[in-house]
PDB file of N, CA and C in Angstrom:
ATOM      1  N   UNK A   1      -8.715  59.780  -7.290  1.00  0.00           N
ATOM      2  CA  UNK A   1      -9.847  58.956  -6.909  1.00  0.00           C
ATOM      3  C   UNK A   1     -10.728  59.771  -5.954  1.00  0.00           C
ATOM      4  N   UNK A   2     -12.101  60.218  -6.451  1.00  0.00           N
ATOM      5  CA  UNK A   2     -13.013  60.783  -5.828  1.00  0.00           C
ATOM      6  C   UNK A   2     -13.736  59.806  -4.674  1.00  0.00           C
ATOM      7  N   UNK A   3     -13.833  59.860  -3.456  1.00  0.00           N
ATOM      8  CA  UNK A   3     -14.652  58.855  -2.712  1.00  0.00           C
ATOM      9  C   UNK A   3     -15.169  59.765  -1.327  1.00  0.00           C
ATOM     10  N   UNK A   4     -16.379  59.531  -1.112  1.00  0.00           N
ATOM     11  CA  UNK A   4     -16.814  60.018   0.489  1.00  0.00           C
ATOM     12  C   UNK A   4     -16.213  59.172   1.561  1.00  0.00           C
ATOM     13  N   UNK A   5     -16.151  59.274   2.742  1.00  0.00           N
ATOM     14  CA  UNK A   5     -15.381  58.938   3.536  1.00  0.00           C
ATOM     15  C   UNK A   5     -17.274  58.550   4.581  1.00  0.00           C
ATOM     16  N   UNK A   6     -17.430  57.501   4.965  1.00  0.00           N
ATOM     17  CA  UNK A   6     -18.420  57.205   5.859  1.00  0.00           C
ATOM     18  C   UNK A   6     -18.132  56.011   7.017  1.00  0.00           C
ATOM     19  N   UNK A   7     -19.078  56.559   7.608  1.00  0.00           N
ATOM     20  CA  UNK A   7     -18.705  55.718   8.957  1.00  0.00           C
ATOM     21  C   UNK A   7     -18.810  54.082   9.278  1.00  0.00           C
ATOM     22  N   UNK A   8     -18.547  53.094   9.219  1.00  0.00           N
ATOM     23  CA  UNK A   8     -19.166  51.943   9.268  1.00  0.00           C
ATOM     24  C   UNK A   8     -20.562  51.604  10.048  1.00  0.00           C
ATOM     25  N   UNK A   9     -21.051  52.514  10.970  1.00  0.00           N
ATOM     26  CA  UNK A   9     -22.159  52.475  10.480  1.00  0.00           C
ATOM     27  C   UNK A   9     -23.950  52.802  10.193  1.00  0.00           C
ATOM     28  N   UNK A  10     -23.358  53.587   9.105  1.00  0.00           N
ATOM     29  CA  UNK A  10     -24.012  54.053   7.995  1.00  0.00           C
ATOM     30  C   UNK A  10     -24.081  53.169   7.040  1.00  0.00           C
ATOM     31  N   UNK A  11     -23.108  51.946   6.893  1.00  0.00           N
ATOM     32  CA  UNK A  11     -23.094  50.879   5.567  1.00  0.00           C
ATOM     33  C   UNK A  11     -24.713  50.092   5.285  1.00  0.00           C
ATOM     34  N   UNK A  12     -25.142  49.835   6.812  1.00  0.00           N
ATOM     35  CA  UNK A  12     -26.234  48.701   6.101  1.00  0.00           C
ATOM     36  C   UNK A  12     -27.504  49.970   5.766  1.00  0.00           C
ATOM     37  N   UNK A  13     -27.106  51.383   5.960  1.00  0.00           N
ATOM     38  CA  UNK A  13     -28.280  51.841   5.443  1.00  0.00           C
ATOM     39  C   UNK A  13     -27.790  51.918   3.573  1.00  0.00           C
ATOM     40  N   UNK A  14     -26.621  51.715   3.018  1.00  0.00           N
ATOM     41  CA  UNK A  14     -26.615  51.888   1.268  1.00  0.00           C
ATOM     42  C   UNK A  14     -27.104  50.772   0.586  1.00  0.00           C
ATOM     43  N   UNK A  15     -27.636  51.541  -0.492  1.00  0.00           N
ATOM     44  CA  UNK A  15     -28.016  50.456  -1.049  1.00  0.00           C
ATOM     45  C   UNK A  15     -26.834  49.765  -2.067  1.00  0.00           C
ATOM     46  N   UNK A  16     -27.107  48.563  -2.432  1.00  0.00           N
ATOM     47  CA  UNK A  16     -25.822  47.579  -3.099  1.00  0.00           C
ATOM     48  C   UNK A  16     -26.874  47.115  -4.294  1.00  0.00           C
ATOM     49  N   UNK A  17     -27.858  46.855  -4.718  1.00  0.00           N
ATOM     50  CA  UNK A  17     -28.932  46.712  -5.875  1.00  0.00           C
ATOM     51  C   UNK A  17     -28.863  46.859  -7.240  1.00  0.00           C
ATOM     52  N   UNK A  18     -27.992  47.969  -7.707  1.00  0.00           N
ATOM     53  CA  UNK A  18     -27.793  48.054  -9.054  1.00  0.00           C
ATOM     54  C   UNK A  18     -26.264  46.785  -9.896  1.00  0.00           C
ATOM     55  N   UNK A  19     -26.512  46.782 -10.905  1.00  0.00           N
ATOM     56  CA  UNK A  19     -25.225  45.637 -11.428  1.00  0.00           C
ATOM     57  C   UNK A  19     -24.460  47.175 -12.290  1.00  0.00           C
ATOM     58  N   UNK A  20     -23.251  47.671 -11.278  1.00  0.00           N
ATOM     59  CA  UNK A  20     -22.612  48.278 -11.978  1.00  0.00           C
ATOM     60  C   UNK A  20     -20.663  47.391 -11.997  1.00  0.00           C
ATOM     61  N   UNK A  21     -20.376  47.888 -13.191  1.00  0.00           N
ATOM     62  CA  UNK A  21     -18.945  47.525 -13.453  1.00  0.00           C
ATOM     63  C   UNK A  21     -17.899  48.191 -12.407  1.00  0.00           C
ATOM     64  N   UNK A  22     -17.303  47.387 -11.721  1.00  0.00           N
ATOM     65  CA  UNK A  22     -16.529  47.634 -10.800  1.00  0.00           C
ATOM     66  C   UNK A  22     -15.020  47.440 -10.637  1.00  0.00           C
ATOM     67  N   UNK A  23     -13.942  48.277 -10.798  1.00  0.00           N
ATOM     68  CA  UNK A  23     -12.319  47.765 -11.631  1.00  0.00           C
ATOM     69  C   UNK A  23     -11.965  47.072  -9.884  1.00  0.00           C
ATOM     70  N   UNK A  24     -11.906  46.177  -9.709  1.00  0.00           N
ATOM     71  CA  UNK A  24     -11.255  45.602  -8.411  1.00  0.00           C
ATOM     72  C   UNK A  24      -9.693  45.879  -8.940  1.00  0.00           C
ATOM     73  N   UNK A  25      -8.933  46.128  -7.643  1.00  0.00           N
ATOM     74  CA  UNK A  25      -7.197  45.922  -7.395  1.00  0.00           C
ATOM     75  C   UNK A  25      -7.014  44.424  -7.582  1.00  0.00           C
ATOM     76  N   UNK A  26      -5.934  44.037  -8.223  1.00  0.00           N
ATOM     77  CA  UNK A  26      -5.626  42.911  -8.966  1.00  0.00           C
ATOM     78  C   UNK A  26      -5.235  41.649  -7.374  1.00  0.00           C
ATOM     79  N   UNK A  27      -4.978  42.500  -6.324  1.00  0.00           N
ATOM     80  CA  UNK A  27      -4.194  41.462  -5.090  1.00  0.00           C
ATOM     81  C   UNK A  27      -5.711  41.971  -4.224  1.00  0.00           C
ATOM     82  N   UNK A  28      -7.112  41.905  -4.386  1.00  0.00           N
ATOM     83  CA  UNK A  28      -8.093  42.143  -3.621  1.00  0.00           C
ATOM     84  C   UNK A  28      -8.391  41.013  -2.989  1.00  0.00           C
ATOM     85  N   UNK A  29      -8.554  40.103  -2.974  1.00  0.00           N
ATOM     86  CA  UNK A  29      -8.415  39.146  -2.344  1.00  0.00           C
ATOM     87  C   UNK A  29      -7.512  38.747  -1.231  1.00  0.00           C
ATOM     88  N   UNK A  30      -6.341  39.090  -1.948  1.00  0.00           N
ATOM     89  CA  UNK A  30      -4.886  38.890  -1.003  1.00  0.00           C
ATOM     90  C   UNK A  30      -4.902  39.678  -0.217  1.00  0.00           C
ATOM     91  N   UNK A  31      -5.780  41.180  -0.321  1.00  0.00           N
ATOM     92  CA  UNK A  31      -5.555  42.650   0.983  1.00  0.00           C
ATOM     93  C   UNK A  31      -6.688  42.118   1.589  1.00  0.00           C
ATOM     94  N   UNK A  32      -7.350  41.067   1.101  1.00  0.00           N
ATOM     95  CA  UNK A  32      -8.681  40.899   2.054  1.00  0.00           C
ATOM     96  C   UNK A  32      -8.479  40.055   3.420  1.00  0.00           C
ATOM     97  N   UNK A  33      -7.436  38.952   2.313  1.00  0.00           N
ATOM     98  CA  UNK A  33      -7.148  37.997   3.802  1.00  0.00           C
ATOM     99  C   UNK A  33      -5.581  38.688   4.812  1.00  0.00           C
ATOM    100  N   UNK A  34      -5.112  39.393   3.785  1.00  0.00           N
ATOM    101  CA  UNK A  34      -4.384  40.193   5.006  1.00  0.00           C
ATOM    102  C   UNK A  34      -4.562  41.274   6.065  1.00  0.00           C
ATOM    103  N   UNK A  35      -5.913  42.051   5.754  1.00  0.00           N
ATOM    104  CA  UNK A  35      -6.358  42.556   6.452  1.00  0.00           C
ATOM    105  C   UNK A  35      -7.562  41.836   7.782  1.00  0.00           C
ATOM    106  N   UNK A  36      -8.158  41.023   7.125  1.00  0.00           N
ATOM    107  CA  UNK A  36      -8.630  40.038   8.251  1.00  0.00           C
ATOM    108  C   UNK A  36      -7.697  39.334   9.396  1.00  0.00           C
ATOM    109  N   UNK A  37      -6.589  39.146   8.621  1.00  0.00           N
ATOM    110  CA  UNK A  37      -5.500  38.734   9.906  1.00  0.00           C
ATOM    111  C   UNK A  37      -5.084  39.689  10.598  1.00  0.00           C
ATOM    112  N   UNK A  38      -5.166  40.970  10.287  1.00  0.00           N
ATOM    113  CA  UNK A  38      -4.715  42.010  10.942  1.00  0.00           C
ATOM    114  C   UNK A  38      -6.033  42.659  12.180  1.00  0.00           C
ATOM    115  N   UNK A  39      -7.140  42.585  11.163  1.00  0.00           N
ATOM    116  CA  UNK A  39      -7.877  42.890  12.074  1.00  0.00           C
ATOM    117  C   UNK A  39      -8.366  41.790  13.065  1.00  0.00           C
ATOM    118  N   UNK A  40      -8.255  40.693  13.351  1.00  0.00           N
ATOM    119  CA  UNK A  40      -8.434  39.998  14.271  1.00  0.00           C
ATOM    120  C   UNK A  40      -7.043  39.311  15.111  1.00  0.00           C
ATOM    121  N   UNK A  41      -6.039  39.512  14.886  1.00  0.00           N
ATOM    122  CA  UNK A  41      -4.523  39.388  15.238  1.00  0.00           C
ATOM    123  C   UNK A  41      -4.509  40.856  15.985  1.00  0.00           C
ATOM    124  N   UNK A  42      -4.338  42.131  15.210  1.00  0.00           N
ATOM    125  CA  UNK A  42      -3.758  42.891  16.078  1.00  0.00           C
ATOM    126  C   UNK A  42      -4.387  44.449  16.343  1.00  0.00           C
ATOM    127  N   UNK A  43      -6.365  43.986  15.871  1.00  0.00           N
ATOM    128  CA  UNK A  43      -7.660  44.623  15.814  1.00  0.00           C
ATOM    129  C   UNK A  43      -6.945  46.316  15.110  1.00  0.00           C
ATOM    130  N   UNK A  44      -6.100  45.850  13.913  1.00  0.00           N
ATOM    131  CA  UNK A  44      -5.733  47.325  13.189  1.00  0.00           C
ATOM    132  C   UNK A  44      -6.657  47.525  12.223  1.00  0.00           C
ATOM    133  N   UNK A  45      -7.337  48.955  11.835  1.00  0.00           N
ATOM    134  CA  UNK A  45      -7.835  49.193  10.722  1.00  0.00           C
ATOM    135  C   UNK A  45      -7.148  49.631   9.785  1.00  0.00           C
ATOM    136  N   UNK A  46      -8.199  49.086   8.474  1.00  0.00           N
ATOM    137  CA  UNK A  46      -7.635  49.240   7.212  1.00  0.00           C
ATOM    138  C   UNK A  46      -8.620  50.224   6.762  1.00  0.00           C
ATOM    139  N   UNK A  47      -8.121  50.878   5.571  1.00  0.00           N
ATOM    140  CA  UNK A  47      -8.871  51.538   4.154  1.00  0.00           C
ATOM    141  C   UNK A  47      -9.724  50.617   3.157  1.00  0.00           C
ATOM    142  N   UNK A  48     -10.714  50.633   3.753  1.00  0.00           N
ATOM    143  CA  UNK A  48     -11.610  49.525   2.277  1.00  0.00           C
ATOM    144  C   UNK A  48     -12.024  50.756   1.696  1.00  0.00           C
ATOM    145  N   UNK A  49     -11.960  50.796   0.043  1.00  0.00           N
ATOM    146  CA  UNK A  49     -13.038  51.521  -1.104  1.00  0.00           C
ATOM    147  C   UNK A  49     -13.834  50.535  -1.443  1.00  0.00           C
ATOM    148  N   UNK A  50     -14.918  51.082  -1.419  1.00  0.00           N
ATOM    149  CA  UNK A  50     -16.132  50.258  -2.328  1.00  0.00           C
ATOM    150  C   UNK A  50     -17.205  50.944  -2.763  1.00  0.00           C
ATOM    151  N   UNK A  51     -17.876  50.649  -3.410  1.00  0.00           N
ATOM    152  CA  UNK A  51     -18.447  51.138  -4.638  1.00  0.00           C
ATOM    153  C   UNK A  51     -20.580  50.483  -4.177  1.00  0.00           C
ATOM    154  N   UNK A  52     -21.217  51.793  -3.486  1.00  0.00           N
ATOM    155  CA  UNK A  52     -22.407  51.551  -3.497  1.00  0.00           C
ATOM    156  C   UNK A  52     -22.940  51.886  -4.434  1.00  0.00           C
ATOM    157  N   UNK A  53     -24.465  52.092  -4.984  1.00  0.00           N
ATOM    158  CA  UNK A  53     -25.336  52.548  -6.004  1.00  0.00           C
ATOM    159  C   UNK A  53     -25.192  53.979  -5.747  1.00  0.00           C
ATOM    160  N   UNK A  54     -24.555  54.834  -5.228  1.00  0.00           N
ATOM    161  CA  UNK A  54     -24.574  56.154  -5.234  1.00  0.00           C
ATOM    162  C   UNK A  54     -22.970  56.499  -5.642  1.00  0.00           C
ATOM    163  N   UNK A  55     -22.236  55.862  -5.505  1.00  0.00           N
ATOM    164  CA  UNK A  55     -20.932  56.137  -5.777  1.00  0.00           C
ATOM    165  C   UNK A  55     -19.830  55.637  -5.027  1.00  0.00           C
ATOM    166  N   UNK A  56     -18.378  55.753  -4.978  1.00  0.00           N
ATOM    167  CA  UNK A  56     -17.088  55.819  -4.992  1.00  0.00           C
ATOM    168  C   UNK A  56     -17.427  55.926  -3.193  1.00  0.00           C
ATOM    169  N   UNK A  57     -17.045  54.326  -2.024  1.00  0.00           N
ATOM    170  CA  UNK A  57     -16.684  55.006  -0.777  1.00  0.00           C
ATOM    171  C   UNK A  57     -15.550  54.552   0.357  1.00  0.00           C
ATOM    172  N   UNK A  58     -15.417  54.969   1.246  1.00  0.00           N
ATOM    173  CA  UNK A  58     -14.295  54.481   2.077  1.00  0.00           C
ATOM    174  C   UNK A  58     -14.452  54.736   3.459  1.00  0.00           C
ATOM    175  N   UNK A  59     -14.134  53.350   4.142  1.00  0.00           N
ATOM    176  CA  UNK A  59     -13.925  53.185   5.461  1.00  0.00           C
ATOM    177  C   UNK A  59     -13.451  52.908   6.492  1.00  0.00           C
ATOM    178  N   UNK A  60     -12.843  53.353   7.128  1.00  0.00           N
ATOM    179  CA  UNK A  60     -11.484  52.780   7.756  1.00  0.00           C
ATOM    180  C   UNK A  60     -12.163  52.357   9.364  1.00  0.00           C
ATOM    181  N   UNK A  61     -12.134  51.082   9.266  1.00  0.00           N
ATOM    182  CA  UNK A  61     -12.533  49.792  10.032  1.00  0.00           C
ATOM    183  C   UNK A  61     -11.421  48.796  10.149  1.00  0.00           C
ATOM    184  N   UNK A  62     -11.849  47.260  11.006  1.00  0.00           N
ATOM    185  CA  UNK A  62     -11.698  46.038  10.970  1.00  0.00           C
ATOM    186  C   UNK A  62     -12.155  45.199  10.323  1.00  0.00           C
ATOM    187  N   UNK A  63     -11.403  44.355   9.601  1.00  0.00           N
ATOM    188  CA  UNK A  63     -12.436  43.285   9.267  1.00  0.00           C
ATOM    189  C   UNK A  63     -11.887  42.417   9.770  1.00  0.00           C
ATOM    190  N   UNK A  64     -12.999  41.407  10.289  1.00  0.00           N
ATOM    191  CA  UNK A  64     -13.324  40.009  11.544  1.00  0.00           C
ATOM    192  C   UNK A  64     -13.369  39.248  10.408  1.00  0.00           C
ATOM    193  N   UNK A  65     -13.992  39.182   9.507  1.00  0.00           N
ATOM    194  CA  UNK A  65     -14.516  37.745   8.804  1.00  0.00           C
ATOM    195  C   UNK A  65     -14.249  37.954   7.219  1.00  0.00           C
ATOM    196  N   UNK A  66     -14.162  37.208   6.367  1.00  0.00           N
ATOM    197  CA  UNK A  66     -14.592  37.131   4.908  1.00  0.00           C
ATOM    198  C   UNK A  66     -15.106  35.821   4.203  1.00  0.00           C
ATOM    199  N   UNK A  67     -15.642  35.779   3.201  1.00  0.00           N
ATOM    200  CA  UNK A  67     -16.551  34.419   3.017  1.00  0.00           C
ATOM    201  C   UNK A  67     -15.892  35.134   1.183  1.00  0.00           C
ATOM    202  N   UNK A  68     -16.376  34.159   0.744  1.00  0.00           N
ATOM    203  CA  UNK A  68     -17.086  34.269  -0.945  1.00  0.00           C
ATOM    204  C   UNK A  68     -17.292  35.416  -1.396  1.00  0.00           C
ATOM    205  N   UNK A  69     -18.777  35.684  -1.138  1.00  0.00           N
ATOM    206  CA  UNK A  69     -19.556  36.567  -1.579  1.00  0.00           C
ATOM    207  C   UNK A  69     -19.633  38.228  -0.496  1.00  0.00           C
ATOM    208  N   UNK A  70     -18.938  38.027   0.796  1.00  0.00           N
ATOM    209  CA  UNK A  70     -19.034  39.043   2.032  1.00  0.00           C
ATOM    210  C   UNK A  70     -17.874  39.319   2.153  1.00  0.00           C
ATOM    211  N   UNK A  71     -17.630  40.566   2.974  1.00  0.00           N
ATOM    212  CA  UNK A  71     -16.731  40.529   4.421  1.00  0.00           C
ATOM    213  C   UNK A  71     -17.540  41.169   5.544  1.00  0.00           C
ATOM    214  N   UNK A  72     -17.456  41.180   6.629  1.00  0.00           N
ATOM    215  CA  UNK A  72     -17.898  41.422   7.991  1.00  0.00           C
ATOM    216  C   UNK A  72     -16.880  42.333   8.628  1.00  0.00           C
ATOM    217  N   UNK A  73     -17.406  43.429   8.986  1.00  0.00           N
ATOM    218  CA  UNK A  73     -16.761  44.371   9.448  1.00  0.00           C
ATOM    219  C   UNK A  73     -16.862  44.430  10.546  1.00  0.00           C
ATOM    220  N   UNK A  74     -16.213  45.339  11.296  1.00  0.00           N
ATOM    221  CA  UNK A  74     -16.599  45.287  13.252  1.00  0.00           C
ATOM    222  C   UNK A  74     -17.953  45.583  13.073  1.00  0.00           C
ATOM    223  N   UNK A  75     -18.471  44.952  14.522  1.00  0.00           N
ATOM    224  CA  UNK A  75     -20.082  45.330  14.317  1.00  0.00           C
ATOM    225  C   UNK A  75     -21.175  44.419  13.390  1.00  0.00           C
ATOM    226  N   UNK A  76     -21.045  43.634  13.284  1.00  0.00           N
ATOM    227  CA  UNK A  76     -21.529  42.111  12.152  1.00  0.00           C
ATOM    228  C   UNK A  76     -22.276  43.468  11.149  1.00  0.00           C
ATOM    229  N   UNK A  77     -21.460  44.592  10.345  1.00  0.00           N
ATOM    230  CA  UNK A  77     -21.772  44.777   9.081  1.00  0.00           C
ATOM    231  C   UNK A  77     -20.723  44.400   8.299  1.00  0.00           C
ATOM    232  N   UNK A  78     -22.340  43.929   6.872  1.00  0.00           N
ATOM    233  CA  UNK A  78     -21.435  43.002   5.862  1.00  0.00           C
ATOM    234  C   UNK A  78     -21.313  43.934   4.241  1.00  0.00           C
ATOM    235  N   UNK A  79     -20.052  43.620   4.041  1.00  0.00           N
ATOM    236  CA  UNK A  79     -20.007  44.147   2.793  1.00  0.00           C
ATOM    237  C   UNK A  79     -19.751  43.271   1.343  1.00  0.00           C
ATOM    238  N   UNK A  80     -20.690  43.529   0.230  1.00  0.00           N
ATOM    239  CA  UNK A  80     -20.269  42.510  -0.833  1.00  0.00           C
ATOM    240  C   UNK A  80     -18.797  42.283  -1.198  1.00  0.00           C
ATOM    241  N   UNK A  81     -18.557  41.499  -1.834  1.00  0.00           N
ATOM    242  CA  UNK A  81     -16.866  41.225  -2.386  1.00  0.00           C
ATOM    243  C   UNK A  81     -16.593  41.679  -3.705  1.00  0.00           C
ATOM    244  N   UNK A  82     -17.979  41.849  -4.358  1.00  0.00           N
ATOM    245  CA  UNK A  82     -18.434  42.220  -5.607  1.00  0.00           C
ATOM    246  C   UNK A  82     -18.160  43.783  -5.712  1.00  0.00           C
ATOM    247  N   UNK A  83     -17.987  44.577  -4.718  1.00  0.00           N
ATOM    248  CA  UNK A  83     -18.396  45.854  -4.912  1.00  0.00           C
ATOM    249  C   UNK A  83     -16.964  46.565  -4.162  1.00  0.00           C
ATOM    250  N   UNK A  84     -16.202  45.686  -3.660  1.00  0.00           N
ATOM    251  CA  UNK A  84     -14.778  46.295  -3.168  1.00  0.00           C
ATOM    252  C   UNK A  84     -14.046  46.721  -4.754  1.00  0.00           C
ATOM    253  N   UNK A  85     -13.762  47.596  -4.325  1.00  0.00           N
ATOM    254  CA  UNK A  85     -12.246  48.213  -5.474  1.00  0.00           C
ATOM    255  C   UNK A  85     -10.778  47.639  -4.588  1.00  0.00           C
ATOM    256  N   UNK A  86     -10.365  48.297  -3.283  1.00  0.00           N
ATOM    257  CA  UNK A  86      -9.200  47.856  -2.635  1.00  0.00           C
ATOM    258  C   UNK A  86      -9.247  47.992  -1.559  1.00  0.00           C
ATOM    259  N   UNK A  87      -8.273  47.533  -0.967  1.00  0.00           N
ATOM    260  CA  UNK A  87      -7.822  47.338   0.582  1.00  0.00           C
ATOM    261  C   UNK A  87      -7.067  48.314   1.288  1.00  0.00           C
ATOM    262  N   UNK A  88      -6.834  49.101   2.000  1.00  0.00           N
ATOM    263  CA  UNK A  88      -4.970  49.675   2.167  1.00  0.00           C
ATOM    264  C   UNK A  88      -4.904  49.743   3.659  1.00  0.00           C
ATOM    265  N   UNK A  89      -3.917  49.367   3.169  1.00  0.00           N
ATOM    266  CA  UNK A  89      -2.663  49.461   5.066  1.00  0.00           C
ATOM    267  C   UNK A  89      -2.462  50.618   5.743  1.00  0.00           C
TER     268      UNK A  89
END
């Protein structure tokens, strides 16, 4: 798995605009709300990949919040739910 490694934040400068096909991890959801408990329980970062209009990326942050359509990273940046591949510990 090819991915750049960027800083959280640099996120709200990518753009998210194009409708590309995105293979999500089958428990993405489940690393979402376990990493939200982690990052607001015991403020540990995780590995998010996700997938901007330029390519394959990763950031190792907190996440505070998740909704539907978001998650909220330290720093009220938000990332689609649409555009995560996975989570890691």
């Amino acid at each position: 798995m090819q991915f750049k490694l960027v800083q959280k934040e640099v996120i709200p400068k990518l753009q998210f605009t194009s409708k590309i096909p995105i293979k999500q991890h089958p428990d993405l959801l489940k690393q979402i709300k376990k990493a939200t408990v982690l990052g607001n329980s015991h403020r540990r970062k995780v590995g998010i990949f996700f997938h901007d209009d330029d390519g394959l990326k990763k950031v190792e942050t907190t996440i505070w919040a998740s909704g539907k359509k978001f998650i909220c990273l330290k720093g009220g940046v938000w990332v689609p739910i649409e555009r995560l591949t996975e989570v890691r510990f």
